[in-house]
Protein backbone atom coordinates (compact mmCIF):
# COMPACT_ATOMS: atom_id res chain seq x y z
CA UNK A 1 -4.36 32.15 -2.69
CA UNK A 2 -5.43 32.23 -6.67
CA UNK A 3 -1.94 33.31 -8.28
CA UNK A 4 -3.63 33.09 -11.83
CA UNK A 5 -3.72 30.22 -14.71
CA UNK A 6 -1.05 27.44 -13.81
CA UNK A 7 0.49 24.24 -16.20
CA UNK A 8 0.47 21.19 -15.23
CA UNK A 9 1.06 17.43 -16.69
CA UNK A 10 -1.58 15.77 -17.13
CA UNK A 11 -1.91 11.87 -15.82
CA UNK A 12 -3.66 9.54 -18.67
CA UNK A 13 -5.47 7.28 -15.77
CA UNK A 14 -5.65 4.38 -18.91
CA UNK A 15 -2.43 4.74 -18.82
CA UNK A 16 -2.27 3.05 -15.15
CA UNK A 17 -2.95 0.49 -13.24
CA UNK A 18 -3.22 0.94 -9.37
CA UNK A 19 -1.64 -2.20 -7.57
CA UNK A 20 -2.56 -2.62 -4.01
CA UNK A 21 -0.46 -5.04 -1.84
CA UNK A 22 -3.27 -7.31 -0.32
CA UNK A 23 -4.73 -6.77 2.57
CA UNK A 24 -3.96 -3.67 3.63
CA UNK A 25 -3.66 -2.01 -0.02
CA UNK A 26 -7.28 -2.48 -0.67
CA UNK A 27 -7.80 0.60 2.00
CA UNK A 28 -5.81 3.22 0.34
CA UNK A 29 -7.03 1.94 -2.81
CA UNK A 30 -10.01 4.12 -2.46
CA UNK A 31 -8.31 7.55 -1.97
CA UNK A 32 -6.47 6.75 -4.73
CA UNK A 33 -8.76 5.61 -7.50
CA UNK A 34 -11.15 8.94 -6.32
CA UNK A 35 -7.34 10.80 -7.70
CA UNK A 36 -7.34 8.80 -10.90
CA UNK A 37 -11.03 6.90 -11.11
CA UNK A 38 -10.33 5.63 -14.75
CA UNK A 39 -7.04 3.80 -13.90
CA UNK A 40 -7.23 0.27 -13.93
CA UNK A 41 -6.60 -1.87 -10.53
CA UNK A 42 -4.29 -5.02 -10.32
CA UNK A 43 -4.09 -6.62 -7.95
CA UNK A 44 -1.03 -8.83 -5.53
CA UNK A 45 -1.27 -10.95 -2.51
CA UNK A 46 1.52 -11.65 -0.56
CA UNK A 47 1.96 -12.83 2.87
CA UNK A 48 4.83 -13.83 4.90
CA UNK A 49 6.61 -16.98 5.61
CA UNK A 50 6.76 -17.43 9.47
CA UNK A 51 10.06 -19.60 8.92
CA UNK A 52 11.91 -17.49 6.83
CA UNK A 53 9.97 -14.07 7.27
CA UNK A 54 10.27 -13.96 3.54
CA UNK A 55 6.99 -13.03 1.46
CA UNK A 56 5.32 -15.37 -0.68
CA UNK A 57 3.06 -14.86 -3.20
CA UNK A 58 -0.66 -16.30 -2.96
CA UNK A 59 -2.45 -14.04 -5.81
CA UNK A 60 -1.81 -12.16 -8.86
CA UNK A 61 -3.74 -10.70 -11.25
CA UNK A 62 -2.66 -8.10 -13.61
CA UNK A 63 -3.97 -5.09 -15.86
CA UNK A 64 -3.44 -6.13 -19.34
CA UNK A 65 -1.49 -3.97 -22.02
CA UNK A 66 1.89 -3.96 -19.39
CA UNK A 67 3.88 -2.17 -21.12
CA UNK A 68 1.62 0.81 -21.98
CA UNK A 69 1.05 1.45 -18.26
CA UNK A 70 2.70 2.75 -15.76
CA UNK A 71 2.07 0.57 -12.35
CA UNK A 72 1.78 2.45 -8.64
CA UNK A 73 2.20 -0.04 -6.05
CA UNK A 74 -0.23 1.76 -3.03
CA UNK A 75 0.64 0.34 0.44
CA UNK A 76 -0.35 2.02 3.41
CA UNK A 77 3.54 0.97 5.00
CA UNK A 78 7.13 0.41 3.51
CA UNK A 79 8.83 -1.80 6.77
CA UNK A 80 11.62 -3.85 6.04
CA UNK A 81 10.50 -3.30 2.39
CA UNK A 82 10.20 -6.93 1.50
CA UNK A 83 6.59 -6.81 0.15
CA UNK A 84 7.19 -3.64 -1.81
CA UNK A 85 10.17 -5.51 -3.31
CA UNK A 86 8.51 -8.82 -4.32
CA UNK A 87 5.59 -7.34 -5.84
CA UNK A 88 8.11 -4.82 -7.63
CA UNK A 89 9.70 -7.36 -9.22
CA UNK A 90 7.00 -9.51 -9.84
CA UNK A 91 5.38 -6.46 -11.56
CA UNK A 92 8.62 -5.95 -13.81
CA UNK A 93 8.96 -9.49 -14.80
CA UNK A 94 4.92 -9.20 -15.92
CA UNK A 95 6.58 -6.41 -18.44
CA UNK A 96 5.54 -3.15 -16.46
CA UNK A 97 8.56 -0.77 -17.67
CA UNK A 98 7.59 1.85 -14.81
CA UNK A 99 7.02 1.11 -11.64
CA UNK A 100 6.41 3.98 -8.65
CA UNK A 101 5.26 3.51 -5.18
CA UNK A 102 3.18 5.34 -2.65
CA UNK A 103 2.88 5.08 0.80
CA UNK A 104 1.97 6.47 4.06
CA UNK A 105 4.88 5.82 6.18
CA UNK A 106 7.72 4.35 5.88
CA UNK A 107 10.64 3.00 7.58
CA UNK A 108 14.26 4.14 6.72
CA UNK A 109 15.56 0.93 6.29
CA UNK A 110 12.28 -0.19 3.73
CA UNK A 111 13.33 2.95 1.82
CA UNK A 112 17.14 1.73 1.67
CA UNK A 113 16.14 -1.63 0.39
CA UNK A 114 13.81 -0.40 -1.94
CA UNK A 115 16.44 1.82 -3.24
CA UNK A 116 19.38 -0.19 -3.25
CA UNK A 117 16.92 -3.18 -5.47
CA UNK A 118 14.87 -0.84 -7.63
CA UNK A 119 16.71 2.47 -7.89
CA UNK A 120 14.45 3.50 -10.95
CA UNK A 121 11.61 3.33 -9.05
CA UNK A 122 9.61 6.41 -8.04
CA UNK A 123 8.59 6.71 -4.52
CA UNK A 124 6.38 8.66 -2.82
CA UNK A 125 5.71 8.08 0.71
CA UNK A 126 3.27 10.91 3.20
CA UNK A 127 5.85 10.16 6.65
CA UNK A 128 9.18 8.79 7.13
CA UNK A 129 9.53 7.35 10.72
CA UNK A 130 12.50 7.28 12.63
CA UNK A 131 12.90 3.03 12.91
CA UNK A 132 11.78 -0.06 12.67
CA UNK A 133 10.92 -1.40 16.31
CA UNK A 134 13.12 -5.00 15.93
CA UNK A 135 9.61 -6.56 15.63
CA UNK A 136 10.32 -8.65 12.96
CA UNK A 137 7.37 -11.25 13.40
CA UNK A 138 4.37 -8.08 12.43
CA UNK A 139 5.44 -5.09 10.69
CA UNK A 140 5.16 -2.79 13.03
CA UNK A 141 6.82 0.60 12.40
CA UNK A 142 7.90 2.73 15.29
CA UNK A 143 4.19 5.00 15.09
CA UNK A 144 2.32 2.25 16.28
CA UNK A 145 0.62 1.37 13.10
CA UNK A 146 1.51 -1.87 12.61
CA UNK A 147 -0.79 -4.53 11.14
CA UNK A 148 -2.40 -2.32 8.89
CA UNK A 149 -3.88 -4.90 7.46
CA UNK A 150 -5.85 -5.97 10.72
CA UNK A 151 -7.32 -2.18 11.07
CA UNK A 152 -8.75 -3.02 7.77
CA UNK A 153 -10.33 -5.84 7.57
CA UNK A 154 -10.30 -7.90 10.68
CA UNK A 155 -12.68 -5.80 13.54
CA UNK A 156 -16.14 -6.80 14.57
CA UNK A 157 -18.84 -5.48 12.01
CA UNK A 158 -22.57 -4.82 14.09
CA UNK A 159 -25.53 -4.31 11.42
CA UNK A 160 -27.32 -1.33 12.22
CA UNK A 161 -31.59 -1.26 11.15
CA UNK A 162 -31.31 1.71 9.29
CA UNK A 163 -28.58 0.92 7.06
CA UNK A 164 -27.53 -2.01 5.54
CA UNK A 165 -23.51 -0.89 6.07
CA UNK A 166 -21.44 -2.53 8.27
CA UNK A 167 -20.36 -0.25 11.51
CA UNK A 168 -17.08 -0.32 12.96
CA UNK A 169 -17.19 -1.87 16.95
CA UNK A 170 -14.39 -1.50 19.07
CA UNK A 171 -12.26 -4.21 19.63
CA UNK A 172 -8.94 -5.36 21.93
CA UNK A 173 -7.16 -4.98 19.28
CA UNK A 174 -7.83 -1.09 19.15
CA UNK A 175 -5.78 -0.52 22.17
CA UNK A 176 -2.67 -0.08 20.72
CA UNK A 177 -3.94 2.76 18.37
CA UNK A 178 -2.96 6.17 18.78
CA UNK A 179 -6.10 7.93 20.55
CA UNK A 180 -7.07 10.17 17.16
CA UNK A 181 -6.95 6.74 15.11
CA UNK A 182 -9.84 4.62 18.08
C-alpha cells in the first residue's frame, strides 16, 4: 500500500562494477545489471583444484578506476566459501576498497569463512540453508542446487525454425532438480 513520498539512497551504478564468479555468476549477472544497467561488469574465473580442492584462478579482468568503485561479487552459492574468498581478495589486492557480496543461498559454514577472512565485507545472500552435505568434490549445498554452474551452461541447446534462440532440452542431469526448477 502507497504510504506517501519515501527517501532513499541513491546507488551511482558508475560507481560499480558487478563481478560474477565464472561460470555460474554469468546467470545472475542479468538480474542484476537490469537493478543497476550502467554499472560496469568485471569479471573472475576460478575453478577448483581436484588435489587440493583449493580454487585457482584461470581469468581476471577488472573495471578500471578501483578505487572509485565499489565491487559486488554476484554468485548464485556461498559453499565452503572458498571462491567467494579468493576472488575477494584478489579484488582487494586489485585496489577495490569495498567489497559486498550477493547470493542466493548460502551455506553456514561459507558465511563463517567469509566472515572470519573479510569481516568488512557486506553480504547479502536471498536463503541460508541448514548444511553443507560433506560433498566436498561439487559444491553441492543441502537444497539440491549444486553445480550451478552446469544448470547454466552445460544442457543440450535444440534450434527451433522460428527463432534463432537456443531452447532448453531436458537432460540426465535434470533429475536431481527440485520439480519447480525441471
Amino acid at each position: 500500500t502507497w504510504a506517501g513520498p519515501l527517501d532513499v539512497a541513491h546507488v551511482r551504478a558508475e560507481k560499480v562494477t558487478l563481478v560474477p564468479i565464472l561460470r555460474a555468476g554469468l546467470g545472475f549477472l542479468p538480474g542484476v545489471q537490469a537493478m543497476l544497467p550502467a554499472a560496469a561488469v568485471s569479471v573472475i574465473g576460478l575453478r577448483r583444484n581436484e588435489a587440493t580442492h583449493q580454487p585457482e584462478t584461470y581469468y581476471e579482468r577488472l573495471a578500471d578506476n578501483m578505487g572509485e568503485r565499489t565491487a559486488i561479487l554476484i554468485d548464485p552459492m556461498l559453499a565452503t566459501g572458498g571462491s567467494a574468498l579468493a576472488a575477494s581478495d584478489m579484488l582487494k589486492a586489485a585496489g577495490y576498497r569495498q567489497v559486498k557480496c550477493l547470493f542466493l543461498v548460502a551455506a553456514p559454514e561459507g558465511l563463517r569463512a567469509l566472515e572470519a577472512a573479510h569481516p568488512d565485507i557486506e553480504v547479502y545472500v536471498a536463503a541460508v540453508d541448514e548444511r553443507l552435505n560433506g560433498q566436498v568434490w561439487v559444491t553441492v549445498i543441502a537444497t539440491g542446487l549444486g553445480g550451478g554452474h552446469r544448470r547454466s551452461f552445460t544442457p543440450s541447446f535444440a534450434a527451433t525454425a522460428t527463432s534463432s534462440a537456443p531452447t532448453r532440452s531436458r537432460s540426465a542431469d535434470d533429475s536431481d532438480l527440485p520439480s519447480f526448477l525441471q
